[in-house]
PDB file of N, CA and C in Angstrom:
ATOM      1  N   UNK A   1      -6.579   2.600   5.187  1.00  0.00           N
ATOM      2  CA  UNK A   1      -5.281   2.197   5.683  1.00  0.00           C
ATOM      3  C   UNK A   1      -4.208   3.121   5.099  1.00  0.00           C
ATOM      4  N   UNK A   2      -3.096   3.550   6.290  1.00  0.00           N
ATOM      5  CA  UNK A   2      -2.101   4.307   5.108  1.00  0.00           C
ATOM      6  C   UNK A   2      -1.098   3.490   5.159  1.00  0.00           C
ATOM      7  N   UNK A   3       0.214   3.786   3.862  1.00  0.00           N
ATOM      8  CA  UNK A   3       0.994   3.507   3.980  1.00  0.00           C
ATOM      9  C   UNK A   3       2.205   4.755   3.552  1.00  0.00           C
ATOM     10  N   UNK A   4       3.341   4.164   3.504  1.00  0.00           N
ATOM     11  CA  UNK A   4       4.326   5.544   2.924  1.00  0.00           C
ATOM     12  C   UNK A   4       4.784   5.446   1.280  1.00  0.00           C
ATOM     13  N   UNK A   5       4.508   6.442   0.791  1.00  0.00           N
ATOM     14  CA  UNK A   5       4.666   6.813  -0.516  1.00  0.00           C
ATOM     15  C   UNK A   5       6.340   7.494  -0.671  1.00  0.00           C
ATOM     16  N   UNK A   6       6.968   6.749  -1.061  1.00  0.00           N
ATOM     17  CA  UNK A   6       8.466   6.978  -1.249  1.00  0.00           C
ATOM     18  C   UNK A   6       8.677   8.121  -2.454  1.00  0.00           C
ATOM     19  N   UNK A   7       7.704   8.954  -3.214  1.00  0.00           N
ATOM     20  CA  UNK A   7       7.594   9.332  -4.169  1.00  0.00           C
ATOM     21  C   UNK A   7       7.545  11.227  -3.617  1.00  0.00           C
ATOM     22  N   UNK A   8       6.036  10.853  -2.965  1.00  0.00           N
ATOM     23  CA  UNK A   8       5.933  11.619  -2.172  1.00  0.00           C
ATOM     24  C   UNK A   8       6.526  12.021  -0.616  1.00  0.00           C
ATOM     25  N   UNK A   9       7.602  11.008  -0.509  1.00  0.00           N
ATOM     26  CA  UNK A   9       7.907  11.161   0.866  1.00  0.00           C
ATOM     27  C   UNK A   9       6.868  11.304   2.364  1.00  0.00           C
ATOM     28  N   UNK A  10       5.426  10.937   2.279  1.00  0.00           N
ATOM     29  CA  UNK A  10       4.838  11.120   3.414  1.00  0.00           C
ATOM     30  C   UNK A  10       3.907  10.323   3.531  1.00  0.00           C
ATOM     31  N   UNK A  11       2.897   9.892   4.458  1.00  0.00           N
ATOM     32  CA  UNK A  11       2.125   8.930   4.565  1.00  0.00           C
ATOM     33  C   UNK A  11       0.767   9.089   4.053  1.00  0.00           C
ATOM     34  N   UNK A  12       0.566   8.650   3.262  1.00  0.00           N
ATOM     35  CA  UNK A  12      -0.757   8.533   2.399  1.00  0.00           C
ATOM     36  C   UNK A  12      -2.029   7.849   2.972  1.00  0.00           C
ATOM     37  N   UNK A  13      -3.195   8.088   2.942  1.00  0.00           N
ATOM     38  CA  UNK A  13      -4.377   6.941   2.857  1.00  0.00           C
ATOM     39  C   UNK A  13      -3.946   5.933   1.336  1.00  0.00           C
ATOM     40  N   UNK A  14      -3.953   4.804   1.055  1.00  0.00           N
ATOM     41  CA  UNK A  14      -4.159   4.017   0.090  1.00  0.00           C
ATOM     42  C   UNK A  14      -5.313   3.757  -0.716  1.00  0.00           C
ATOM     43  N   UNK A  15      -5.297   4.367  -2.345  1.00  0.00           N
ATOM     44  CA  UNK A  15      -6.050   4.306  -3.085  1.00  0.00           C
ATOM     45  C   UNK A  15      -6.441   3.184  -3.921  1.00  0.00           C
ATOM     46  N   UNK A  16      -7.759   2.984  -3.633  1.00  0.00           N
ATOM     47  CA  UNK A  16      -7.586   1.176  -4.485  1.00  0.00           C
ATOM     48  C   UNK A  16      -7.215   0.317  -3.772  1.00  0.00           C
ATOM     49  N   UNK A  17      -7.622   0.034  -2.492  1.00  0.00           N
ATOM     50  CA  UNK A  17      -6.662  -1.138  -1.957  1.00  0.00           C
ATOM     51  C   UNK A  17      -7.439  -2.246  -2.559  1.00  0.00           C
ATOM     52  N   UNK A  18      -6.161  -3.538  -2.637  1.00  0.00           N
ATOM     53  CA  UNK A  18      -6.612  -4.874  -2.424  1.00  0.00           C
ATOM     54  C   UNK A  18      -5.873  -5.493  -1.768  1.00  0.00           C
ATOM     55  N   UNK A  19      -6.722  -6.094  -0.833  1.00  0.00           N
ATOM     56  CA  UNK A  19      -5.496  -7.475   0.094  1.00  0.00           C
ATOM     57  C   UNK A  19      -5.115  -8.293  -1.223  1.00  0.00           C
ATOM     58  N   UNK A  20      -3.521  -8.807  -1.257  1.00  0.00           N
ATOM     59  CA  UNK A  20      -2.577  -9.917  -1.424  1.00  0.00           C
ATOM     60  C   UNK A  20      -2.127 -10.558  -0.600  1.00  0.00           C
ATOM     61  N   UNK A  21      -1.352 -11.859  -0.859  1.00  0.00           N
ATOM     62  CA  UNK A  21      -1.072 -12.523  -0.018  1.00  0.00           C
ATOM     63  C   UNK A  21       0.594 -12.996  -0.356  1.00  0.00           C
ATOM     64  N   UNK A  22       1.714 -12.779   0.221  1.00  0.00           N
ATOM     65  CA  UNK A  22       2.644 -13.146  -0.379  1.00  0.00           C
ATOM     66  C   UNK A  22       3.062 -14.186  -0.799  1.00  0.00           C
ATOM     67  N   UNK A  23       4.551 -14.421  -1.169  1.00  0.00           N
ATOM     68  CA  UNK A  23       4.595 -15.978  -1.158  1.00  0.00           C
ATOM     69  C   UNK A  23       4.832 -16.957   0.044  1.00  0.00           C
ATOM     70  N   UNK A  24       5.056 -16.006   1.403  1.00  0.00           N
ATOM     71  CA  UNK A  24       5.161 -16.813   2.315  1.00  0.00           C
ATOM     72  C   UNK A  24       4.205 -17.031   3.095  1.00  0.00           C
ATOM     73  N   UNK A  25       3.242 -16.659   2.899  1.00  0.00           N
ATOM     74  CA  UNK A  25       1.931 -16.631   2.739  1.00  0.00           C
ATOM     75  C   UNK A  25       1.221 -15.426   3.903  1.00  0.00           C
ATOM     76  N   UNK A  26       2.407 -14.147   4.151  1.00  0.00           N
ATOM     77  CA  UNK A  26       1.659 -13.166   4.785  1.00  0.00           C
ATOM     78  C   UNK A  26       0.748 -12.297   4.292  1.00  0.00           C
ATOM     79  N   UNK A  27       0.098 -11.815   5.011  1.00  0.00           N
ATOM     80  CA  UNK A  27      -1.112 -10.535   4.079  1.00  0.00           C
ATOM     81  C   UNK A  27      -0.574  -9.502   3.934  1.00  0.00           C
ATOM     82  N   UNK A  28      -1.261  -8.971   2.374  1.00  0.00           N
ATOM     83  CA  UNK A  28      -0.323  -7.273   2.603  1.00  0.00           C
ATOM     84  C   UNK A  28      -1.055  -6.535   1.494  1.00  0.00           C
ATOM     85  N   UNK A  29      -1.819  -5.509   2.061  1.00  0.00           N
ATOM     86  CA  UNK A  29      -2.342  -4.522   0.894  1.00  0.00           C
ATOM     87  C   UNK A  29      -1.618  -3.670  -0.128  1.00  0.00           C
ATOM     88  N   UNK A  30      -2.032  -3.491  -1.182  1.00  0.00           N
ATOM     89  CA  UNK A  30      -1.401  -3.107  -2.588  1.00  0.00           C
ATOM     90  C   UNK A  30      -2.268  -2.321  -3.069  1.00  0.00           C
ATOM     91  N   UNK A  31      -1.754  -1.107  -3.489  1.00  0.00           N
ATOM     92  CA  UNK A  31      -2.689  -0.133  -3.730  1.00  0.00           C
ATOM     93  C   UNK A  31      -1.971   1.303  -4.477  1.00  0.00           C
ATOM     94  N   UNK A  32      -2.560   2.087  -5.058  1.00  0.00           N
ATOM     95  CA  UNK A  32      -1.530   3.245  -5.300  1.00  0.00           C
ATOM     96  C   UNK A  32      -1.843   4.573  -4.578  1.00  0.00           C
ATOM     97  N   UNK A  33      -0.810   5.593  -4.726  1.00  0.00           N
ATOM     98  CA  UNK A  33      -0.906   6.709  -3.852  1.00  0.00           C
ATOM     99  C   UNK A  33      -1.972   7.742  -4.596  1.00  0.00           C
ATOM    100  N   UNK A  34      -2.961   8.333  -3.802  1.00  0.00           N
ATOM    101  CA  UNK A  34      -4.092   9.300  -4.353  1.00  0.00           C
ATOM    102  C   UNK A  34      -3.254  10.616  -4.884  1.00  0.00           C
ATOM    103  N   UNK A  35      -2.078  10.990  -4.440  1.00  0.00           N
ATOM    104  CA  UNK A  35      -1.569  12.216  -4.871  1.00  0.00           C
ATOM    105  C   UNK A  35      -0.723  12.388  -6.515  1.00  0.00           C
ATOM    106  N   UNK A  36      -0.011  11.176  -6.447  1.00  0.00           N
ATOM    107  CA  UNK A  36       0.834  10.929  -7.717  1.00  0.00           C
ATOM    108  C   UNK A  36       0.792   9.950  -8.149  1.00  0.00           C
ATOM    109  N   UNK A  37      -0.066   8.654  -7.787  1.00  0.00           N
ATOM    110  CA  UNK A  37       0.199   7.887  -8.867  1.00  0.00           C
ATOM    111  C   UNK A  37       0.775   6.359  -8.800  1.00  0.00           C
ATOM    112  N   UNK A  38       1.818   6.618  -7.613  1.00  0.00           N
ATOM    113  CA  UNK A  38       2.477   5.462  -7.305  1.00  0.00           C
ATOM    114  C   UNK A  38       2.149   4.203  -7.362  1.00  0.00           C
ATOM    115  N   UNK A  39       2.856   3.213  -7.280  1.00  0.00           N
ATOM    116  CA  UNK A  39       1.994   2.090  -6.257  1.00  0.00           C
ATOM    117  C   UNK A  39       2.474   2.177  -4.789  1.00  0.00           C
ATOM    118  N   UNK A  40       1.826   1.796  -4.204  1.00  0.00           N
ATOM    119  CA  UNK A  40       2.220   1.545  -2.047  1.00  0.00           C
ATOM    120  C   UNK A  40       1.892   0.440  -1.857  1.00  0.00           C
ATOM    121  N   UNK A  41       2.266  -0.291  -1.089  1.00  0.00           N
ATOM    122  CA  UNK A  41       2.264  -1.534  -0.398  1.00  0.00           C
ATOM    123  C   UNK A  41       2.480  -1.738   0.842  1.00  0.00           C
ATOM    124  N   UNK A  42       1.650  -2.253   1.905  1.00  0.00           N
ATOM    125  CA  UNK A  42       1.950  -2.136   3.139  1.00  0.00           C
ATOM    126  C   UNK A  42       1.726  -3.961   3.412  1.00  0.00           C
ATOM    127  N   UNK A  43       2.789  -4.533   4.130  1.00  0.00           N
ATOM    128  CA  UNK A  43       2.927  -5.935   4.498  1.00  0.00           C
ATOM    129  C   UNK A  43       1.914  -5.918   6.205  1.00  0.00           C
ATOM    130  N   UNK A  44       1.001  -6.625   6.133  1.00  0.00           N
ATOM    131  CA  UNK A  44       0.271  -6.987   7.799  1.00  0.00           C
ATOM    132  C   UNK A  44      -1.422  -6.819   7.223  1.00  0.00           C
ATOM    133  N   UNK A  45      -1.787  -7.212   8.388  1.00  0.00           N
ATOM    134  CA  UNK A  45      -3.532  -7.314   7.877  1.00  0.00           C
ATOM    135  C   UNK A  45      -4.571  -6.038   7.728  1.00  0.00           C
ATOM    136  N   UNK A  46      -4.898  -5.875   6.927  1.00  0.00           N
ATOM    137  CA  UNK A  46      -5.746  -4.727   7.615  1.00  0.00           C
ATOM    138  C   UNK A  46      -6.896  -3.631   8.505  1.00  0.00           C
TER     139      UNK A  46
END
Protein backbone atom coordinates (compact mmCIF):
# COMPACT_ATOMS: atom_id res chain seq x y z
CA UNK A 1 0.00 0.00 0.00
CA UNK A 2 1.43 3.55 -0.51
CA UNK A 3 1.00 6.45 1.19
CA UNK A 4 2.65 10.14 1.11
CA UNK A 5 5.71 10.81 3.05
CA UNK A 6 5.65 14.58 3.92
CA UNK A 7 9.42 14.26 4.65
CA UNK A 8 10.19 13.04 1.51
CA UNK A 9 7.60 14.82 -0.37
CA UNK A 10 6.50 11.74 -2.66
CA UNK A 11 4.57 8.62 -2.49
CA UNK A 12 6.11 5.77 -0.87
CA UNK A 13 5.23 1.90 -0.63
CA UNK A 14 4.70 1.59 3.36
CA UNK A 15 7.22 -0.13 5.45
CA UNK A 16 5.97 -2.22 8.31
CA UNK A 17 2.47 -1.84 7.87
CA UNK A 18 -0.09 -2.52 10.54
CA UNK A 19 -3.83 -2.00 10.30
CA UNK A 20 -5.24 0.41 13.30
CA UNK A 21 -8.36 1.33 13.97
CA UNK A 22 -9.23 4.86 15.04
CA UNK A 23 -11.24 6.22 17.60
CA UNK A 24 -14.14 6.53 15.47
CA UNK A 25 -13.72 3.39 14.68
CA UNK A 26 -12.31 3.77 10.92
CA UNK A 27 -9.40 1.59 9.55
CA UNK A 28 -6.13 3.05 8.77
CA UNK A 29 -2.62 1.66 8.19
CA UNK A 30 0.48 2.94 10.14
CA UNK A 31 3.67 2.30 9.05
CA UNK A 32 7.03 4.14 8.32
CA UNK A 33 8.66 5.41 5.12
CA UNK A 34 11.49 2.81 3.57
CA UNK A 35 13.60 5.88 2.44
CA UNK A 36 14.00 8.04 5.71
CA UNK A 37 12.51 6.84 8.42
CA UNK A 38 9.30 8.56 8.94
CA UNK A 39 6.16 7.39 10.15
CA UNK A 40 3.07 7.40 7.23
CA UNK A 41 -0.32 6.79 7.85
CA UNK A 42 -2.93 6.28 5.43
CA UNK A 43 -6.84 6.45 6.82
CA UNK A 44 -9.26 3.56 4.61
CA UNK A 45 -8.91 -0.23 4.34
CA UNK A 46 -6.40 -1.88 2.72
Amino acid sequence: MEAYCFKCRSKREIGNPQQVTLKNGRPATQGVCPQCGTKMFRIGKA
